[in-house]
Protein backbone atom coordinates (compact mmCIF):
# COMPACT_ATOMS: atom_id res chain seq x y z
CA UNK A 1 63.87 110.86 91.48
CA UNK A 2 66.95 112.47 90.28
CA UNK A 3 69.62 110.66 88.76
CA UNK A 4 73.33 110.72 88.48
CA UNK A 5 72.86 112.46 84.75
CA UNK A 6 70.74 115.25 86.76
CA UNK A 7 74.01 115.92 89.19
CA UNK A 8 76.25 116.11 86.62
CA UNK A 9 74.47 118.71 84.54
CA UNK A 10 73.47 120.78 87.32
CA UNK A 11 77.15 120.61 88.33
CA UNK A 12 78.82 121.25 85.49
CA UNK A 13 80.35 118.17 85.05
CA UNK A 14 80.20 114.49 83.47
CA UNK A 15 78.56 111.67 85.38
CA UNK A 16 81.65 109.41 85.59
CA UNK A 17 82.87 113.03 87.74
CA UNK A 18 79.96 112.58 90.02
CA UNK A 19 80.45 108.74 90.29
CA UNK A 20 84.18 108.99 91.14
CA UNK A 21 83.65 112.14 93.93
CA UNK A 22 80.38 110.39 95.35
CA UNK A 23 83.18 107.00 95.50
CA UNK A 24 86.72 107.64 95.49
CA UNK A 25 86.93 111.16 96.43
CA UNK A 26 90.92 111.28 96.36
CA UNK A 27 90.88 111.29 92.22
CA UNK A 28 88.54 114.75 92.40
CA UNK A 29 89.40 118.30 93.84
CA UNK A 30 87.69 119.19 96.93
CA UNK A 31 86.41 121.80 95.36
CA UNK A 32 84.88 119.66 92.61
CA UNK A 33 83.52 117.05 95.24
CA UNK A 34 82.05 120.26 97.25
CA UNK A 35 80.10 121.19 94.38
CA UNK A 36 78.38 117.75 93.86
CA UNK A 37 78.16 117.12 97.62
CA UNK A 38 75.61 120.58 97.40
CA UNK A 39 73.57 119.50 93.92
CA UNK A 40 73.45 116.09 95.08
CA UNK A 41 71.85 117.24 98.54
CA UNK A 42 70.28 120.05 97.01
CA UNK A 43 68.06 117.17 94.41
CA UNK A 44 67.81 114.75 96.82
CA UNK A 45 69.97 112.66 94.68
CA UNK A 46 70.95 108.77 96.53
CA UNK A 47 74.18 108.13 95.10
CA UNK A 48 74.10 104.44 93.19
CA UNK A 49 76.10 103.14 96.32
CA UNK A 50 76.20 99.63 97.60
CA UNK A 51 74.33 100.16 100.73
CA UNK A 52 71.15 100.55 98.36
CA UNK A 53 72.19 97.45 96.28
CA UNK A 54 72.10 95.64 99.55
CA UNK A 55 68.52 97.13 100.05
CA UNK A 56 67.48 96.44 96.45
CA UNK A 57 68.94 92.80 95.70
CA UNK A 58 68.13 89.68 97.68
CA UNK A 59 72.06 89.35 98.18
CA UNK A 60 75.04 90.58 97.70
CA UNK A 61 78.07 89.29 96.27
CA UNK A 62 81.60 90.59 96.64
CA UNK A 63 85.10 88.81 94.85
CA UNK A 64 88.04 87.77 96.28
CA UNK A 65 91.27 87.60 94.44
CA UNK A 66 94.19 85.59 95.86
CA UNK A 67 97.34 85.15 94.71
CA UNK A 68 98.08 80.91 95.23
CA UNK A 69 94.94 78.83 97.07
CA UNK A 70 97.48 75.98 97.36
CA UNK A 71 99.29 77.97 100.20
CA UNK A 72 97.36 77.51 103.23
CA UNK A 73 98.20 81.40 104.15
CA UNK A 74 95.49 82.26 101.48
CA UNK A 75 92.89 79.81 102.54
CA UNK A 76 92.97 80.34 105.35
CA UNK A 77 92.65 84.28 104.33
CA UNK A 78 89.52 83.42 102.65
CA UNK A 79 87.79 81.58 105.09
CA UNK A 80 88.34 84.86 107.69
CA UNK A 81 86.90 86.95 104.74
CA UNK A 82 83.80 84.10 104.28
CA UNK A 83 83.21 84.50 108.00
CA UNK A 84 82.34 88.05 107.92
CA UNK A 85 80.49 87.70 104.13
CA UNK A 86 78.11 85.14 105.90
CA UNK A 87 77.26 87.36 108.66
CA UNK A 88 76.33 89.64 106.07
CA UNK A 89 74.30 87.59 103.71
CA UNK A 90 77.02 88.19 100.85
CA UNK A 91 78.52 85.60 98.06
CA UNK A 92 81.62 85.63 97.71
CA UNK A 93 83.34 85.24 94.17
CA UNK A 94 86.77 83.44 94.66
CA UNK A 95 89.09 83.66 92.03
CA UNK A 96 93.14 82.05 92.17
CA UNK A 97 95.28 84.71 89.63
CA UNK A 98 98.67 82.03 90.31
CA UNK A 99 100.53 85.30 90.31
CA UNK A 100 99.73 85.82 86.90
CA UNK A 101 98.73 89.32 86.54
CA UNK A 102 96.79 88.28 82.81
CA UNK A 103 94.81 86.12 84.98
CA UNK A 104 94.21 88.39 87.80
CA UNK A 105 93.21 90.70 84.09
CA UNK A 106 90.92 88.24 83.14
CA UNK A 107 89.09 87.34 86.65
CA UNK A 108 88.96 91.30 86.87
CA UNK A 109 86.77 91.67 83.71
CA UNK A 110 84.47 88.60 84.66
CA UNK A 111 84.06 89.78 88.18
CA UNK A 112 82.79 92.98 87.32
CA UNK A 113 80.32 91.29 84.35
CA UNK A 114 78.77 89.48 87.69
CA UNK A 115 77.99 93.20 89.22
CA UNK A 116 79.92 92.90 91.76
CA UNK A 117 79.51 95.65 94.84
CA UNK A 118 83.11 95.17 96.13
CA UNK A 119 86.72 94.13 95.59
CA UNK A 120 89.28 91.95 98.11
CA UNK A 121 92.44 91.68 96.17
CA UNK A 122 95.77 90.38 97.16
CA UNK A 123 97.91 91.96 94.41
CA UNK A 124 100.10 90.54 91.65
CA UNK A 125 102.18 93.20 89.45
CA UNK A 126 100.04 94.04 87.01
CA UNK A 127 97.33 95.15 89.93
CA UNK A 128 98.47 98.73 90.02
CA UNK A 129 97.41 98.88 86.24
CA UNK A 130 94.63 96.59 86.24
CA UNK A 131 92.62 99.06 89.30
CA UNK A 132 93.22 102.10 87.10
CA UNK A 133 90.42 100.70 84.53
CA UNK A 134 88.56 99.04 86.84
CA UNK A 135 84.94 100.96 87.43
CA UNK A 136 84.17 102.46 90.85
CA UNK A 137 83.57 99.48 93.44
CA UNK A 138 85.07 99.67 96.72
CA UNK A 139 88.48 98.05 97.06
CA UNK A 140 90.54 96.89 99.78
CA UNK A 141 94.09 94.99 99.40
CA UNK A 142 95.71 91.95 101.79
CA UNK A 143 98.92 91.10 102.30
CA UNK A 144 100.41 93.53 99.95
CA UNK A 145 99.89 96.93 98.70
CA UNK A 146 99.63 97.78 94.70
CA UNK A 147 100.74 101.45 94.87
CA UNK A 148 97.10 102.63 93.84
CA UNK A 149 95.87 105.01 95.65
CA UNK A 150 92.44 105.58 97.27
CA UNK A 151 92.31 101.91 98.05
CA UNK A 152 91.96 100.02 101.79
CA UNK A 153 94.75 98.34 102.83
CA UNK A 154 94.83 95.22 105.23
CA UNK A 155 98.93 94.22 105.39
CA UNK A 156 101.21 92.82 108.54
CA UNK A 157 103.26 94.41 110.53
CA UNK A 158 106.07 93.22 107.79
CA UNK A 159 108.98 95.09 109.14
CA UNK A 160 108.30 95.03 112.85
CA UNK A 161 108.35 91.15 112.79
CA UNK A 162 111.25 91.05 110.47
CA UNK A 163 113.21 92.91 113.23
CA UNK A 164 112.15 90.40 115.29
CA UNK A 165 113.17 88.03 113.71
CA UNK A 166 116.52 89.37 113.29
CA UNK A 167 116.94 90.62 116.83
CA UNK A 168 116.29 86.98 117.80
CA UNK A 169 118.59 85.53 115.81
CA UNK A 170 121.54 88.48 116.65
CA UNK A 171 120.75 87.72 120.40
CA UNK A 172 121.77 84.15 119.85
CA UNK A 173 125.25 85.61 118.25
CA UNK A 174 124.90 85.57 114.64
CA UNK A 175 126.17 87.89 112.54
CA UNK A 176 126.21 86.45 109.72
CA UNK A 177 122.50 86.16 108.67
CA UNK A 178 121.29 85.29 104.61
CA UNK A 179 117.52 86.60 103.52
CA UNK A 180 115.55 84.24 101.74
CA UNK A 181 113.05 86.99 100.39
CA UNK A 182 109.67 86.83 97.69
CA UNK A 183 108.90 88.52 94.77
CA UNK A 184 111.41 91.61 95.15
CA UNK A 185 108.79 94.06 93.21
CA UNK A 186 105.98 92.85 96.19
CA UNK A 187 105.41 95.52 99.00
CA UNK A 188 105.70 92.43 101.54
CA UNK A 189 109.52 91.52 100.44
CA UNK A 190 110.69 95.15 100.31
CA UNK A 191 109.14 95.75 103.86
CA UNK A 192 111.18 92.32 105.33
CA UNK A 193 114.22 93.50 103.23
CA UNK A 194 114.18 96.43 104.96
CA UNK A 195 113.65 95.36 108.70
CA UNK A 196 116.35 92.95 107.49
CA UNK A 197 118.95 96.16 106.64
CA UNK A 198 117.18 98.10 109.57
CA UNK A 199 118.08 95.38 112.42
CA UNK A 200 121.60 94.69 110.43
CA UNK A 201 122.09 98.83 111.02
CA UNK A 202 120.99 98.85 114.53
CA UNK A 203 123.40 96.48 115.67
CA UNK A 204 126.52 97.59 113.87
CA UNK A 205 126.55 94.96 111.59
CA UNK A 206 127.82 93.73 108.10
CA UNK A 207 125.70 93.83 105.18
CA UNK A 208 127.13 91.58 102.67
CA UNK A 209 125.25 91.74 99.25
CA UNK A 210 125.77 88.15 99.14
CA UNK A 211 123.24 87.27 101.46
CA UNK A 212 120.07 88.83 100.37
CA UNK A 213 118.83 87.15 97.92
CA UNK A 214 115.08 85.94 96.53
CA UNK A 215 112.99 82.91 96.10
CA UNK A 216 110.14 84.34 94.34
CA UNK A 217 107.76 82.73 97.25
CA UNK A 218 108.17 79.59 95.64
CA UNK A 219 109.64 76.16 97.28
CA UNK A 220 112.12 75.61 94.20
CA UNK A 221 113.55 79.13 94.07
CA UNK A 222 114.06 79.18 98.04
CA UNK A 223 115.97 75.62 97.87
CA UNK A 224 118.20 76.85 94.69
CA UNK A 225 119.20 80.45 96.90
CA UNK A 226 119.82 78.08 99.96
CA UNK A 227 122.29 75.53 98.11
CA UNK A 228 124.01 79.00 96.87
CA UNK A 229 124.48 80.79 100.41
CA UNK A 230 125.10 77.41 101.36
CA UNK A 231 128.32 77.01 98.85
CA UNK A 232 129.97 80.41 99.88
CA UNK A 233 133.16 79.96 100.94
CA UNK A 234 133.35 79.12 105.46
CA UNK A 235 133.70 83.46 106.21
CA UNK A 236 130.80 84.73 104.22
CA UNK A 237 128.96 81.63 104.52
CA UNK A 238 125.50 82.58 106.44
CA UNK A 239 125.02 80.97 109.74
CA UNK A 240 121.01 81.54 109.79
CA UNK A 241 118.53 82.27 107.59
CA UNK A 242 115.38 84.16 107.21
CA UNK A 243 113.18 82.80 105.04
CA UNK A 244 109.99 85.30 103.63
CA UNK A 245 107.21 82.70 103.39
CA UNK A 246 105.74 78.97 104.21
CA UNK A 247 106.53 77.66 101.03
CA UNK A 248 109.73 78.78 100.63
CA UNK A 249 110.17 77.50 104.33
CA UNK A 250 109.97 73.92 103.10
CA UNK A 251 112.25 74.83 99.73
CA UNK A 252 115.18 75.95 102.49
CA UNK A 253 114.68 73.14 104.92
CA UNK A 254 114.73 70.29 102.21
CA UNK A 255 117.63 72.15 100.48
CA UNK A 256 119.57 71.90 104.14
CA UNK A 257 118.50 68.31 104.37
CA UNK A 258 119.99 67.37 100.87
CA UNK A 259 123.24 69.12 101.77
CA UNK A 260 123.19 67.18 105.56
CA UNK A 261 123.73 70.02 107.27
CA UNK A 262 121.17 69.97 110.69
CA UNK A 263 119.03 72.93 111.86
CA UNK A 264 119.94 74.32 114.03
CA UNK A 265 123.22 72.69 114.61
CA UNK A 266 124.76 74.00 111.71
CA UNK A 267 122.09 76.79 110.44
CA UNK A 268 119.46 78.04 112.62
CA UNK A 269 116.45 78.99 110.37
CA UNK A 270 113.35 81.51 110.89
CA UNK A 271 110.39 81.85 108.56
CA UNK A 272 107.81 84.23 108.10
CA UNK A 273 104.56 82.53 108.65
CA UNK A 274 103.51 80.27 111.02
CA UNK A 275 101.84 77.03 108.83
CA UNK A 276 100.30 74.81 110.55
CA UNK A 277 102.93 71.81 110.08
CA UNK A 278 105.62 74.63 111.46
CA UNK A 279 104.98 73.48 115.20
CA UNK A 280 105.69 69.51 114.40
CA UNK A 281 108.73 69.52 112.58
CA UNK A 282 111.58 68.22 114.14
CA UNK A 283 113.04 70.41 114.92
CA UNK A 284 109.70 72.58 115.22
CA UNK A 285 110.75 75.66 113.89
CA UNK A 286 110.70 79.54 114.99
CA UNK A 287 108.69 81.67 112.93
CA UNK A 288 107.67 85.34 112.55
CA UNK A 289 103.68 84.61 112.86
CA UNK A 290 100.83 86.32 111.36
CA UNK A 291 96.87 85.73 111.22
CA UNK A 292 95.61 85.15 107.71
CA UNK A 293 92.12 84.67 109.00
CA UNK A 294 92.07 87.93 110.89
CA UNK A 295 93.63 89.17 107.83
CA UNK A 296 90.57 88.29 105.70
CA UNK A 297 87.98 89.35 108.76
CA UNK A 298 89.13 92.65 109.38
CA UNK A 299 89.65 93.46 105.33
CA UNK A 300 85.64 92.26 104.79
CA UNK A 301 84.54 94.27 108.03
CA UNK A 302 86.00 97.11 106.09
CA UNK A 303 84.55 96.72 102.75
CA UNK A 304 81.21 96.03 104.13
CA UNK A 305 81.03 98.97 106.31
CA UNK A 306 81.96 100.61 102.69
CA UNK A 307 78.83 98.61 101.20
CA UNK A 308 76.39 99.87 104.20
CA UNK A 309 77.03 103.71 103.37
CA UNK A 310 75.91 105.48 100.79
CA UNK A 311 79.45 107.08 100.65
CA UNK A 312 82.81 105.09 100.46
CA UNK A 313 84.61 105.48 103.54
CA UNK A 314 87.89 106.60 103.18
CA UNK A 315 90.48 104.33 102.74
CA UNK A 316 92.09 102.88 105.69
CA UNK A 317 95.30 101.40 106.33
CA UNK A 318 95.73 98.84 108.77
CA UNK A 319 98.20 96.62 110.12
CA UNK A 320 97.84 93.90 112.13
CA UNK A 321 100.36 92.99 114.69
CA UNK A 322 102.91 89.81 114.29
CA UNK A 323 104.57 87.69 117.39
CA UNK A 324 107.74 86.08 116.96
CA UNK A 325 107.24 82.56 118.40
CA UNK A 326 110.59 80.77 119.82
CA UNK A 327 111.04 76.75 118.91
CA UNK A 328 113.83 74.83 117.87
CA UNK A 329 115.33 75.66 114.91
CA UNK A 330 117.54 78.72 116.25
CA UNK A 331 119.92 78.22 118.78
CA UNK A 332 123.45 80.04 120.04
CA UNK A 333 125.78 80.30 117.82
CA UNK A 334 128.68 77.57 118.28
């Protein structure tokens, strides 16, 4: 049976060539990937895909990388993925990087030393670096993109609900509107940031630099940006807020609280996400929602149709649709 050392020396080239044209085409010519297309058809050659691992081996097993499993966004993102691994007789390795892109380093290296036949990765910083060693498994990224290229992609429809969002809120007569974003260097927060600007634009509004500001995703960071647009002085002083995330959700709301100023009396409030304890506050509170679990289902559809070829599909991008949702904690401006 011919091997991937019998490709590359009929082709001309070295076997990490044929490996990388036979599994992410993008990073060799056409030309090139022609060429070892017609040896490797020519000597019969079955590339060392993950369709034949899932022949070979009595299972499977894939790894998941989120970013914080204390946020119920990314369990519940895990359990859509586990749904579709099941169906498919694959383990799933779950690993929590904490945002830490050493971590999400580390988990990288011991992922691969299990043999792993695919990658789900919601990105920290350091991803766009750390996929550049990694070897060739397929790879498909949630939530938020890296910047690598030649990867799947399984985001939200990040701008599109942010002008949602915004429209809501500039229906209702404010004009004055702060942005509680995350991480400003995620693909996520510059995509709200700029249906933020883009709905701002559209309606002829003010963009004071004042307003947009960032809690890193975290509770603490969203209640210190809060007490600040809180403390501008009454005419730049936001009169609603969008907030980028669940946790930062509860970071605004107790920051509001401590100041005794009542949503939405005083500051009507939308989030991004739609957490399950969103719907019982009082006042229940209107969101921008997303699915995490379809999220996770339609990112492991992908990579397993990737693990049932013997060539890596190539890399999609999809987003999935978000619905703003309407409760109390916007109302017209008084």
């Amino acid at each position: 049976m011919a091997t991937i050392e019998d490709v590359a020396k009929e082709a001309g080239v070295s076997p990490s060539t044929v490996s990388r044209a036979l599994s992410r085409p993008d990073m060799v010519s056409q030309d090139t990937r022609d060429r070892i297309l017609a040896v490797a058809h020519q000597l019969g050659y079955q590339a060392i895909q993950q369709a034949r691992l899932v022949k070979q081996q009595a299972s499977t097993s894939i790894a998941l990388l989120v970013t914080d499993l204390e946020n119920p966004f990314y369990a519940t993102l895990a359990k859509g993925v586990q749904a579709v691994a099941d169906q498919h007789g694959c383990n799933v390795l779950l690993y929590d990087t904490e945002e830490d892109e050493l971590k999400e380093e580390r988990f990288l290296k011991v992922a691969m030393q299990q043999k792993i036949q695919g990658l789900l990765i919601v990105p920290t910083k350091g991803t766009l670096n750390h996929l550049k060693e990694l070897a060739e498994v397929p790879v498909v990224e949630l939530d938020c993109a890296s910047g690598f290229s030649g990867v799947g992609q399984v985001l939200a429809e990040n701008v599109r609900g942010t002008v949602l969002a915004m429209d809501h809120l500039i229906s209702l007569g404010h004009k004055k509107i702060g942005f509680i974003g995350g991480p400003p260097d995620m693909s996520s927060t510059a995509e709200r940031l700029e249906g933020y600007q883009q709905a701002l634009a559209l309606a002829g509004l003010l963009r004071d630099p004042r307003w947009i500001t960032y809690g890193y995703g975290l509770e603490s960071g969203a209640a210190e940006v809060t007490r600040k647009l809180m403390a501008l002085p009454k005419e730049p002083r936001p009169t609603a807020l969008f907030v980028g995330n669940a946790d930062m959700m509860i970071g605004t709301l107790t920051a509001l609280q401590d100041l005794k100023l009542k949503v939405p009396q005083d500051v009507s409030v939308v989030g991004f996400d739609d957490p399950p304890w969103a719907k019982i506050l009082q006042p229940p509170l209107t969101v921008v929602a997303q699915s995490p679990y379809e999220m996770g289902r339609v990112a492991c559809g992908i990579l397993m149709q990737n693990l049932q070829r013997e060539f890596v599909l190539p890399p999609l991008n999809i987003r999935l649709p978000t619905q703003l949702i309407v409760r109390g904690s916007t109302e017209r401006l008084r």
